[in-house]
PDB file of N, CA and C in Angstrom:
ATOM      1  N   UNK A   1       0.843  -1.179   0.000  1.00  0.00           N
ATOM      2  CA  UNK A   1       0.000   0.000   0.000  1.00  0.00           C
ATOM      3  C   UNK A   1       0.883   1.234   0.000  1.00  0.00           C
ATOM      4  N   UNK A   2       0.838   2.122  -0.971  1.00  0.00           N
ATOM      5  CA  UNK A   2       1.606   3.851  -1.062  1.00  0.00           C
ATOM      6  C   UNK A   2       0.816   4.299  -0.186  1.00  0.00           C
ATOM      7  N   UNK A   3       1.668   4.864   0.287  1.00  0.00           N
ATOM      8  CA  UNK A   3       1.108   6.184   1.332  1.00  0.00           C
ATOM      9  C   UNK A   3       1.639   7.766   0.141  1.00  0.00           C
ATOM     10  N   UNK A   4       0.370   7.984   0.183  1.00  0.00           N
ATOM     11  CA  UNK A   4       0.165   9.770  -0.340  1.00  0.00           C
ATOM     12  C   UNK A   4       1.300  10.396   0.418  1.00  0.00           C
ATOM     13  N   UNK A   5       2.525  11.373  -0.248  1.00  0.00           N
ATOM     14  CA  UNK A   5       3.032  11.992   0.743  1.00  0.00           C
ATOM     15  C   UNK A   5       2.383  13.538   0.875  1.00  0.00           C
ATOM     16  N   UNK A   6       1.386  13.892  -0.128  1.00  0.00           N
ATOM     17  CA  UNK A   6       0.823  14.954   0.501  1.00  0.00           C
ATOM     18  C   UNK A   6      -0.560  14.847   0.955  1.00  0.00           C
ATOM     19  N   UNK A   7      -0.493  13.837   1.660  1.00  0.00           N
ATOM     20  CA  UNK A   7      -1.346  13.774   2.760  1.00  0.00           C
ATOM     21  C   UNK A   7      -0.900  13.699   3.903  1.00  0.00           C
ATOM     22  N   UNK A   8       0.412  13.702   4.162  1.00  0.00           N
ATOM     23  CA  UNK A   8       1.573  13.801   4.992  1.00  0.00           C
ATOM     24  C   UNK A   8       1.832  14.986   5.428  1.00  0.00           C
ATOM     25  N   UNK A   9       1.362  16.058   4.506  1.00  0.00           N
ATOM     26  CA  UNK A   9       1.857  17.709   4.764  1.00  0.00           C
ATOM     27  C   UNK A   9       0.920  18.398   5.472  1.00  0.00           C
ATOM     28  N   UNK A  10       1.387  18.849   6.652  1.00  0.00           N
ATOM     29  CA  UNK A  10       0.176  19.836   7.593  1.00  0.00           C
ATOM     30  C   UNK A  10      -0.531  20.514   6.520  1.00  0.00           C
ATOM     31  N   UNK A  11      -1.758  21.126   6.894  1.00  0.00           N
ATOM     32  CA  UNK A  11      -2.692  21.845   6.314  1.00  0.00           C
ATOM     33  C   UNK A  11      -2.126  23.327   6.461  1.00  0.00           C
ATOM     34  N   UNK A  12      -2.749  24.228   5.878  1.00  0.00           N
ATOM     35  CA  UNK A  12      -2.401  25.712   5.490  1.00  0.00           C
ATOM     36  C   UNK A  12      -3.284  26.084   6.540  1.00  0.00           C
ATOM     37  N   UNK A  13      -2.950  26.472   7.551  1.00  0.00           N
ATOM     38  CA  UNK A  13      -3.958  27.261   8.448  1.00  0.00           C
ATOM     39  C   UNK A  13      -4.991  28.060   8.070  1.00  0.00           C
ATOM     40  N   UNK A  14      -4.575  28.585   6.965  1.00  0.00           N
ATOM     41  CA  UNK A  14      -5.764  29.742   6.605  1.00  0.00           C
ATOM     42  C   UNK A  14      -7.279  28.923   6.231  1.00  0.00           C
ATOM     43  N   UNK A  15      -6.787  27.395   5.567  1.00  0.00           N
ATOM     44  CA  UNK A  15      -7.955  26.872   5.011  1.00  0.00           C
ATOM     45  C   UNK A  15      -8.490  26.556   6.511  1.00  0.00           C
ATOM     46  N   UNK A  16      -7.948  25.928   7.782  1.00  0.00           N
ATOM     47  CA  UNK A  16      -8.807  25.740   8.703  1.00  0.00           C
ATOM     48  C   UNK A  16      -9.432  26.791   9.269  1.00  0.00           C
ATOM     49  N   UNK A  17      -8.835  27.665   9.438  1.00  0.00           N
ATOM     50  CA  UNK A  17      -9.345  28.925  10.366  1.00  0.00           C
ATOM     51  C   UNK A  17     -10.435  29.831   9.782  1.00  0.00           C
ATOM     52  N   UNK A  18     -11.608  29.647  10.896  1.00  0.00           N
ATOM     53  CA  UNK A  18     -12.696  30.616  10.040  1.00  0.00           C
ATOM     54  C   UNK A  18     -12.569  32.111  10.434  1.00  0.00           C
ATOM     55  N   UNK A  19     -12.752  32.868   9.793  1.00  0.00           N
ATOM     56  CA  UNK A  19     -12.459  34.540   9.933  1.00  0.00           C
ATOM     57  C   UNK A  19     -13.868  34.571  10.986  1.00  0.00           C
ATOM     58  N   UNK A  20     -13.134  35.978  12.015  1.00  0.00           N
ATOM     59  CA  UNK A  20     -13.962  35.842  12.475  1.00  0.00           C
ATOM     60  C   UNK A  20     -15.085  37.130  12.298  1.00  0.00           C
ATOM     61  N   UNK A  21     -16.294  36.803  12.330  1.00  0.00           N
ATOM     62  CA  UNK A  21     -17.475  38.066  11.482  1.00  0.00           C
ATOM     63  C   UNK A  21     -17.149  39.296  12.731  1.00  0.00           C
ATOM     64  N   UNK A  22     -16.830  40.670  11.869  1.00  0.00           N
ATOM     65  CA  UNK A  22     -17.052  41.669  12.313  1.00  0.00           C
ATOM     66  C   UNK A  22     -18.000  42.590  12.491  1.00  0.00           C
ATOM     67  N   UNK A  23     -19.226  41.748  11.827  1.00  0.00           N
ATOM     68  CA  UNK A  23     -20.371  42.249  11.978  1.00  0.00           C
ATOM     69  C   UNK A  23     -21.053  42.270  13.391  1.00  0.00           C
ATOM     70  N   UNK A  24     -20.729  40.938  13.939  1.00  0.00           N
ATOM     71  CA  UNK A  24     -21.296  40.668  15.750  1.00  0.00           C
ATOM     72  C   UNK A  24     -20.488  41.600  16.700  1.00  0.00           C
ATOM     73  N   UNK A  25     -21.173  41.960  17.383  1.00  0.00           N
ATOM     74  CA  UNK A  25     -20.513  42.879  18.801  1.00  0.00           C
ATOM     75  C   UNK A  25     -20.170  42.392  19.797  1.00  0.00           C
ATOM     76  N   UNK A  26     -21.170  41.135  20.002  1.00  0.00           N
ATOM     77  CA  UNK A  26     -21.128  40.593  20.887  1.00  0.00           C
ATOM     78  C   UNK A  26     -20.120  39.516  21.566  1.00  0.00           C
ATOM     79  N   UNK A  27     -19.625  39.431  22.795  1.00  0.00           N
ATOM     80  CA  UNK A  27     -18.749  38.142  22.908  1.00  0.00           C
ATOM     81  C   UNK A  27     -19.248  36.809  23.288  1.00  0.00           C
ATOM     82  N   UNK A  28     -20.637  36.383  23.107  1.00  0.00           N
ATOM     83  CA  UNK A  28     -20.618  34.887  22.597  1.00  0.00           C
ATOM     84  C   UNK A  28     -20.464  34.591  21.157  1.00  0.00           C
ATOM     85  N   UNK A  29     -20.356  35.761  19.929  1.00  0.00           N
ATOM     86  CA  UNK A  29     -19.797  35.168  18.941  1.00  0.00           C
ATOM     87  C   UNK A  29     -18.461  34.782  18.956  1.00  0.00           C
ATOM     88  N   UNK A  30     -17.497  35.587  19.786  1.00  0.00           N
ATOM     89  CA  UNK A  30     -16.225  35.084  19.773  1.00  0.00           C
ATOM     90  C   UNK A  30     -15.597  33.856  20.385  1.00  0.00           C
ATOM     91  N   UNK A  31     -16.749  33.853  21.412  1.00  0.00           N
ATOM     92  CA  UNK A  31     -16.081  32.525  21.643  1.00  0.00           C
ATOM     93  C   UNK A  31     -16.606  31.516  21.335  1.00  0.00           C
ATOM     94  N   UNK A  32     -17.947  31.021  20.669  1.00  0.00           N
ATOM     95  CA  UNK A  32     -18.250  29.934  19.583  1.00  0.00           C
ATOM     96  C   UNK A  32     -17.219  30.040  18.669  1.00  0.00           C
ATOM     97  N   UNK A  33     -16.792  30.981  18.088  1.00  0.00           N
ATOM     98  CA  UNK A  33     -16.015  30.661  17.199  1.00  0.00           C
ATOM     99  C   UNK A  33     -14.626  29.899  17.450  1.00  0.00           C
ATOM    100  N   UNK A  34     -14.048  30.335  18.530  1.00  0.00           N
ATOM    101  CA  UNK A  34     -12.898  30.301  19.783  1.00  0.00           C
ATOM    102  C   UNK A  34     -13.042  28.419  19.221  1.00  0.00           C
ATOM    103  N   UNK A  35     -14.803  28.064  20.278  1.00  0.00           N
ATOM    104  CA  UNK A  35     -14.722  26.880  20.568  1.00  0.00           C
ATOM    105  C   UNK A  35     -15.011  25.969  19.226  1.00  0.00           C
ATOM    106  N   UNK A  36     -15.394  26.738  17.976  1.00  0.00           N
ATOM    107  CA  UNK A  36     -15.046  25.835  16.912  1.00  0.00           C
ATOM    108  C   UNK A  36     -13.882  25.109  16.447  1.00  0.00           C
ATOM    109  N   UNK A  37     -12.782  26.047  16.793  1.00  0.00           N
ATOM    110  CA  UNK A  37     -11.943  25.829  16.269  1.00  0.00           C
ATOM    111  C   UNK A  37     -10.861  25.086  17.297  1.00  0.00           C
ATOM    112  N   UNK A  38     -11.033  25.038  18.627  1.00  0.00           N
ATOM    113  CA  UNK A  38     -10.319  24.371  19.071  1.00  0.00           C
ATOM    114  C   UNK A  38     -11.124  22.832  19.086  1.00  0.00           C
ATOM    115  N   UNK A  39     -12.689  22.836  18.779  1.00  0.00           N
ATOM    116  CA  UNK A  39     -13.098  21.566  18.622  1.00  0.00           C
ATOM    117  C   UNK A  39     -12.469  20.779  17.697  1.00  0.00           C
ATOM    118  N   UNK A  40     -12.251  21.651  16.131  1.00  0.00           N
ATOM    119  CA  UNK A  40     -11.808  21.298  14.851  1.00  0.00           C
ATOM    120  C   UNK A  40     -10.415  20.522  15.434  1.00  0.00           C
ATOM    121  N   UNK A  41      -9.456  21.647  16.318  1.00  0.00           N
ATOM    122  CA  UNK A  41      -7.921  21.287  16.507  1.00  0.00           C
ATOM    123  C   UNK A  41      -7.843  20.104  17.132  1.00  0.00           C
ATOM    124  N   UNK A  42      -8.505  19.688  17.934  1.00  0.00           N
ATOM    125  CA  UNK A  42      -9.161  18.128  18.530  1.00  0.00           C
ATOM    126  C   UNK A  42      -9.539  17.281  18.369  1.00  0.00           C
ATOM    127  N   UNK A  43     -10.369  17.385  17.163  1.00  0.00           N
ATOM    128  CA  UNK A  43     -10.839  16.385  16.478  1.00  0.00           C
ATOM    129  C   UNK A  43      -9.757  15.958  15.527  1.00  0.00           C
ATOM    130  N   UNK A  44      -8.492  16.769  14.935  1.00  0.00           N
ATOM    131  CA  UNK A  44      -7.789  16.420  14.377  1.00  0.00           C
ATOM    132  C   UNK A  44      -6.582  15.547  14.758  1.00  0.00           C
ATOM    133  N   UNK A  45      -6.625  16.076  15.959  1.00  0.00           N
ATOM    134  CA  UNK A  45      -5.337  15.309  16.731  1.00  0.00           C
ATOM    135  C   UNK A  45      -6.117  14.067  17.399  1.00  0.00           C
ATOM    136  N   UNK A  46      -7.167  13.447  17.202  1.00  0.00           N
ATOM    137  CA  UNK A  46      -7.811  12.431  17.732  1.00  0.00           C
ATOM    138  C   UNK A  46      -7.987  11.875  15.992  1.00  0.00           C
ATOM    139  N   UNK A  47      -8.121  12.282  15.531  1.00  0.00           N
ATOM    140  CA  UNK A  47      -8.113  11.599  13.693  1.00  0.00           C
ATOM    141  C   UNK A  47      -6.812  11.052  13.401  1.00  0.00           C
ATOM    142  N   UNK A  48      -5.370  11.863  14.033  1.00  0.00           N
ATOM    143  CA  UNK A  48      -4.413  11.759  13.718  1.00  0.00           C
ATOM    144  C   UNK A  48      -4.139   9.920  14.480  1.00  0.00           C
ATOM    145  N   UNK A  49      -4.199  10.154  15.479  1.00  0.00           N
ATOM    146  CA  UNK A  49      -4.111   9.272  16.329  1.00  0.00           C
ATOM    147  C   UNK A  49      -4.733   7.754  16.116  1.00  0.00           C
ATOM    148  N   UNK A  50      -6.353   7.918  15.849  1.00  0.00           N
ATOM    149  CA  UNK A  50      -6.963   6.809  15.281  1.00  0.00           C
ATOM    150  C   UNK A  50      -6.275   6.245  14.123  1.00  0.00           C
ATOM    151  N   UNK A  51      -5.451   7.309  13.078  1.00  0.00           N
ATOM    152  CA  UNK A  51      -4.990   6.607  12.159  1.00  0.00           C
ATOM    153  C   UNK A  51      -3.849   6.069  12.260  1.00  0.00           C
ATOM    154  N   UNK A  52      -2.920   6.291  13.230  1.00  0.00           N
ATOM    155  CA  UNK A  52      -2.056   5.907  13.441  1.00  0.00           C
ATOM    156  C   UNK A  52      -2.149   4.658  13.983  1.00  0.00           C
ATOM    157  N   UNK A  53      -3.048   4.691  14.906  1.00  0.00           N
ATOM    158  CA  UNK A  53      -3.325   3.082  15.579  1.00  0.00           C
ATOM    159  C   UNK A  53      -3.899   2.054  14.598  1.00  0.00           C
ATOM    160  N   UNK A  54      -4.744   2.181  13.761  1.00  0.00           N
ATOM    161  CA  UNK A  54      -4.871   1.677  12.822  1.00  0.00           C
ATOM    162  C   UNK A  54      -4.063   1.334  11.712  1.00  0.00           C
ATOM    163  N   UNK A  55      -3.560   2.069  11.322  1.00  0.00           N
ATOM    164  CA  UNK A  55      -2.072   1.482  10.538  1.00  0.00           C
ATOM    165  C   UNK A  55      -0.999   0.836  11.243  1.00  0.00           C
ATOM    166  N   UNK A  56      -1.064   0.500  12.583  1.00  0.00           N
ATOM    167  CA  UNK A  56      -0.247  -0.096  13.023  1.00  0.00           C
ATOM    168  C   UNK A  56      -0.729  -1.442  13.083  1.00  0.00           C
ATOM    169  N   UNK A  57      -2.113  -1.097  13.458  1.00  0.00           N
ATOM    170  CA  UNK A  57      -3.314  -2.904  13.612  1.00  0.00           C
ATOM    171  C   UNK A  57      -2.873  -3.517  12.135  1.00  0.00           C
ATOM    172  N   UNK A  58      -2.699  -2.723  11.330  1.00  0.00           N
ATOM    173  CA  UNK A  58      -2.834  -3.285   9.742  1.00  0.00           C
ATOM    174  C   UNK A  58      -1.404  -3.677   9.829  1.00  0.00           C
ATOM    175  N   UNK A  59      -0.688  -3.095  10.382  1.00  0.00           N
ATOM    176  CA  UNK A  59       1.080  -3.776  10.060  1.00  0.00           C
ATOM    177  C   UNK A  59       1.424  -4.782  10.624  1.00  0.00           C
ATOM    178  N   UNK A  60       0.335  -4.966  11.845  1.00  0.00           N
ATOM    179  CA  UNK A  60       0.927  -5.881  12.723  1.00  0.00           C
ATOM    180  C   UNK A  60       0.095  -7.242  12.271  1.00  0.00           C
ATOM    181  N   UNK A  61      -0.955  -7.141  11.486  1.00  0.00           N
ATOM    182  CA  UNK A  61      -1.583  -8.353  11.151  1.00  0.00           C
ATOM    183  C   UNK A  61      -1.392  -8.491   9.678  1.00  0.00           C
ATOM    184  N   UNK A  62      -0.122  -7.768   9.348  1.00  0.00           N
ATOM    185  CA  UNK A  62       0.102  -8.279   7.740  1.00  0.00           C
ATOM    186  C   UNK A  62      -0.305  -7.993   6.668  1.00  0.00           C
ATOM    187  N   UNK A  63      -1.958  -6.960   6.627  1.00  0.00           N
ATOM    188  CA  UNK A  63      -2.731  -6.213   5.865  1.00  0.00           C
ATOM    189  C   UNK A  63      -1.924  -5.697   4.647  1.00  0.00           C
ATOM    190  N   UNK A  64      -0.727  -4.693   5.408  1.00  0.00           N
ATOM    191  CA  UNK A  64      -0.102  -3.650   4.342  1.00  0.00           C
ATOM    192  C   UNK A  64       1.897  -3.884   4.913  1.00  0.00           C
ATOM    193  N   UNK A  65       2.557  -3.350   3.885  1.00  0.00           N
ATOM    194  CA  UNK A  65       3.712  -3.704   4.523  1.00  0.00           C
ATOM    195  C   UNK A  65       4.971  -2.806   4.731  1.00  0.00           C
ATOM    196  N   UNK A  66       4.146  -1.814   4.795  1.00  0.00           N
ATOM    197  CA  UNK A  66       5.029  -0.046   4.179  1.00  0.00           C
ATOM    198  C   UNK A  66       5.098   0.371   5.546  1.00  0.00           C
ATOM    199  N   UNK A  67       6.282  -0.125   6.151  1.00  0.00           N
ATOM    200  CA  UNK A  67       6.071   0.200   8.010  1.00  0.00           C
ATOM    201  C   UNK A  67       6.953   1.856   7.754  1.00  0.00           C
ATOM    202  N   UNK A  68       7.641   2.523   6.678  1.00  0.00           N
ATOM    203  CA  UNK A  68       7.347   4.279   6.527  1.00  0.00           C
ATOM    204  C   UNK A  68       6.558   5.108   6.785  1.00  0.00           C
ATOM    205  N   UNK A  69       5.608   4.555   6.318  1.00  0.00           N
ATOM    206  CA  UNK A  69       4.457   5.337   6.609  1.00  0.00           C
ATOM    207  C   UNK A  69       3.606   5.234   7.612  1.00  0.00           C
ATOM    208  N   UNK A  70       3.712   3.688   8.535  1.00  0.00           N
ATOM    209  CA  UNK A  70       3.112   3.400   9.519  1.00  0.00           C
ATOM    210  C   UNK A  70       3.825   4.211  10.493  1.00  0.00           C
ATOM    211  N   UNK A  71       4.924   4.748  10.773  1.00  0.00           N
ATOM    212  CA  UNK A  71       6.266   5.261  11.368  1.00  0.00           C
ATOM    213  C   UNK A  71       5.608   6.963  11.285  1.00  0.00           C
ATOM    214  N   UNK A  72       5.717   6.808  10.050  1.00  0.00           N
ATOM    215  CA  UNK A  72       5.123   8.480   9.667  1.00  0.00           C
ATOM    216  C   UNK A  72       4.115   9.166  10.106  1.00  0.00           C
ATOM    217  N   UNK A  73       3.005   7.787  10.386  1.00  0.00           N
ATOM    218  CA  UNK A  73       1.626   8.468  11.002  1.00  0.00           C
ATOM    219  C   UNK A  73       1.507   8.657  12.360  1.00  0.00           C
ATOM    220  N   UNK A  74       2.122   7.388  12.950  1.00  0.00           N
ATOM    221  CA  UNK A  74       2.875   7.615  14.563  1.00  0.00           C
ATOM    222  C   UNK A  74       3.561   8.913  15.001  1.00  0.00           C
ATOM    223  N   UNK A  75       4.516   8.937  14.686  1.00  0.00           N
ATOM    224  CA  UNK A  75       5.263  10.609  14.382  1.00  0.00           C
ATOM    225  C   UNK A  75       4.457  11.874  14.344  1.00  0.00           C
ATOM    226  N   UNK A  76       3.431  11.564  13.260  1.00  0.00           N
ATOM    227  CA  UNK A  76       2.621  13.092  13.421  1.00  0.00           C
ATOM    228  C   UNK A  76       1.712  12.816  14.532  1.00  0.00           C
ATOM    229  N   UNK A  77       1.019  11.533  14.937  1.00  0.00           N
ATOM    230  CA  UNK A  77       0.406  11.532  15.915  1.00  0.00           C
ATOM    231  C   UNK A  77       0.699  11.935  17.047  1.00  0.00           C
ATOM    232  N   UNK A  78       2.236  11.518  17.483  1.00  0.00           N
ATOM    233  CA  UNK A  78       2.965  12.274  18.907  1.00  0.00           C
ATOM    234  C   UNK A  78       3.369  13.379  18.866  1.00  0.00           C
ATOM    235  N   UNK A  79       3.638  14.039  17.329  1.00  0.00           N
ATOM    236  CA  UNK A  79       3.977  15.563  17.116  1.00  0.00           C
ATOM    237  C   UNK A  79       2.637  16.270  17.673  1.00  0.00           C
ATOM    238  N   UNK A  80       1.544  15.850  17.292  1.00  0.00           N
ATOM    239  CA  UNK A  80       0.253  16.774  17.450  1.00  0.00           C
ATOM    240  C   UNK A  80      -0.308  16.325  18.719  1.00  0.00           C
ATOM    241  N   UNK A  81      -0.193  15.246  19.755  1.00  0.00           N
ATOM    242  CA  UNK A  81      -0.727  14.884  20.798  1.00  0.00           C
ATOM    243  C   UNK A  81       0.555  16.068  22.165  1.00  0.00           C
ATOM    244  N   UNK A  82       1.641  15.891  21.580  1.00  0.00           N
ATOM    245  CA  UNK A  82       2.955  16.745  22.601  1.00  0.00           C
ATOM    246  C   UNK A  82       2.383  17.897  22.232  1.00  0.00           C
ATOM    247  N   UNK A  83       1.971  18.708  21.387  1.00  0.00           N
ATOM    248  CA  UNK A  83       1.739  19.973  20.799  1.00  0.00           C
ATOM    249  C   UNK A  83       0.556  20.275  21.607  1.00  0.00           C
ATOM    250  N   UNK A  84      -0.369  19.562  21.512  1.00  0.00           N
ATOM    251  CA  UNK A  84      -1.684  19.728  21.806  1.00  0.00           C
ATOM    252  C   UNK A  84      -1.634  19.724  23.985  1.00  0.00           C
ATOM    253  N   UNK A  85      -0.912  18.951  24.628  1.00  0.00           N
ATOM    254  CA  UNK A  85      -0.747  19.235  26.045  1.00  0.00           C
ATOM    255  C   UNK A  85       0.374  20.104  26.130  1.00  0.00           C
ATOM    256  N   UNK A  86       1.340  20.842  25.285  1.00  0.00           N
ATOM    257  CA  UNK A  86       2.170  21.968  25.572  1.00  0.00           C
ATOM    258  C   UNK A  86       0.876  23.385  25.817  1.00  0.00           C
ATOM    259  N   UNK A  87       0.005  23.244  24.774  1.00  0.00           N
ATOM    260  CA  UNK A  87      -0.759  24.242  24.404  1.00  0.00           C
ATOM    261  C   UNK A  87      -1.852  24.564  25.965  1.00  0.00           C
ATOM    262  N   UNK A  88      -2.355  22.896  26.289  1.00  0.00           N
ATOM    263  CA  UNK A  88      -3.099  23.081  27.182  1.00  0.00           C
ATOM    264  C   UNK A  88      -2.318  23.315  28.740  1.00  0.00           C
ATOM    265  N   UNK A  89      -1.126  23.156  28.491  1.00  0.00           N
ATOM    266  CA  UNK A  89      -0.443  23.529  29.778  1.00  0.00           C
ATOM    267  C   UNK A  89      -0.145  24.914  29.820  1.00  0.00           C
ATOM    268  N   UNK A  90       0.383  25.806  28.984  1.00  0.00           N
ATOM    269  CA  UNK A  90       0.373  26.922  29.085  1.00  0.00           C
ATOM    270  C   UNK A  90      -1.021  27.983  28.830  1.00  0.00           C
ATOM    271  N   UNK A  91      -2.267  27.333  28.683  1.00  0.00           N
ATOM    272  CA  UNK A  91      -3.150  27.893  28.812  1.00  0.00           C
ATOM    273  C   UNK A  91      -3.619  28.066  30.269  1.00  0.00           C
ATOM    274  N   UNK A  92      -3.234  26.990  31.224  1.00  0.00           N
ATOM    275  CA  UNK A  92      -3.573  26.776  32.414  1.00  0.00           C
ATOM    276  C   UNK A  92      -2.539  27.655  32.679  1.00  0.00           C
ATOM    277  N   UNK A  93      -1.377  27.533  32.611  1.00  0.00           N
ATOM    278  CA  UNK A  93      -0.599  28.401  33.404  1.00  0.00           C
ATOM    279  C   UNK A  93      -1.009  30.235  33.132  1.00  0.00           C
ATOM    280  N   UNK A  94      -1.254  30.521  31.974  1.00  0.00           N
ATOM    281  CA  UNK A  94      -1.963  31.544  32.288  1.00  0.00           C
ATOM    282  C   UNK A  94      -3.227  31.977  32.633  1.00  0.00           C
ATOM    283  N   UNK A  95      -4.126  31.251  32.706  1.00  0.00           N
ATOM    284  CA  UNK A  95      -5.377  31.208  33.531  1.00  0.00           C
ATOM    285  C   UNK A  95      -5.188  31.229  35.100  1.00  0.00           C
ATOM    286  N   UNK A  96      -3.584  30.525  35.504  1.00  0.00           N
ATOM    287  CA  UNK A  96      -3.593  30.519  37.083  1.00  0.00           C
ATOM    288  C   UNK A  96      -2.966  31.789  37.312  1.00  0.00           C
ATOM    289  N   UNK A  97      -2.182  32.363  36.112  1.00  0.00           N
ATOM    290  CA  UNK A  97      -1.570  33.454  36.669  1.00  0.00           C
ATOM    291  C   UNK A  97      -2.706  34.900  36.253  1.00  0.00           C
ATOM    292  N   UNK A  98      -3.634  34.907  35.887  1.00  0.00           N
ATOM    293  CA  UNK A  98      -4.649  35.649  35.980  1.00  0.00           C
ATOM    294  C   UNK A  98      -5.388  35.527  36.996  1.00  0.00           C
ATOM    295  N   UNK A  99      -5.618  34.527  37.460  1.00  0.00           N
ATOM    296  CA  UNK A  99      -6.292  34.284  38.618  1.00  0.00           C
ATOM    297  C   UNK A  99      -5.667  35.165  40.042  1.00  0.00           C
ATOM    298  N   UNK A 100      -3.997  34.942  40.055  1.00  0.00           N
ATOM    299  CA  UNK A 100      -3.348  35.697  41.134  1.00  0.00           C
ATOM    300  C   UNK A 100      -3.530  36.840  40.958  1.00  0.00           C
ATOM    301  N   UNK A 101      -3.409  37.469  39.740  1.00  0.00           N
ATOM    302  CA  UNK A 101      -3.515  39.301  39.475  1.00  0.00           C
ATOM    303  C   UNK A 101      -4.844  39.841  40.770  1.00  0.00           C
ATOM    304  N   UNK A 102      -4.565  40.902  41.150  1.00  0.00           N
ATOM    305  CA  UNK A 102      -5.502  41.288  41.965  1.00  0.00           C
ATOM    306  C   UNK A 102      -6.337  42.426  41.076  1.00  0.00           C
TER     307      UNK A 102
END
């Protein structure tokens, strides 16, 4: 089985990211939007992951035999799972250090 290598290549941010409307004033539009997109960023790094485990089920029972790309999907899976708790750790850390501000 070939593995696509540009399906291998991160996405262009601009195509994920929705602009956000300057027409609303309000701040529950901003943060639906906020929470779209970190839903989107989540769901991706949980897509990433499923596929990775799955191409490994397939390597390990003989299915396919291209352990590159099984390697490759692993890789982006721990690139985007480390990325994804760096992000949520320094969100906490500044949420606690807002919290101290008086």
């Amino acid at each position: 089985m070939q593995v696509d290598l540009n399906s291998l290549l991160p996405k262009p941010i601009s195509s994920e990211a929705k602009p956000i409307k300057k027409e609303r004033s309000d701040s529950s539009a901003l943060i639906g939007t906020f929470s779209e997109v970190l839903k989107g960023a989540l769901t991706d790094v949980n897509d990433l992951a499923n596929e990775a485990d799955l191409l490994s089920q397939k390597l390990v029972t003989g299915e396919i035999d291209n352990i590159h790309g099984v390697m490759i999907a692993v890789s982006k899976a721990e690139v985007a799972l480390d990325l994804t708790n760096q992000i949520r750790n320094r969100v906490i850390r500044a949420y606690e250090e807002i919290m101290r501000m008086r």
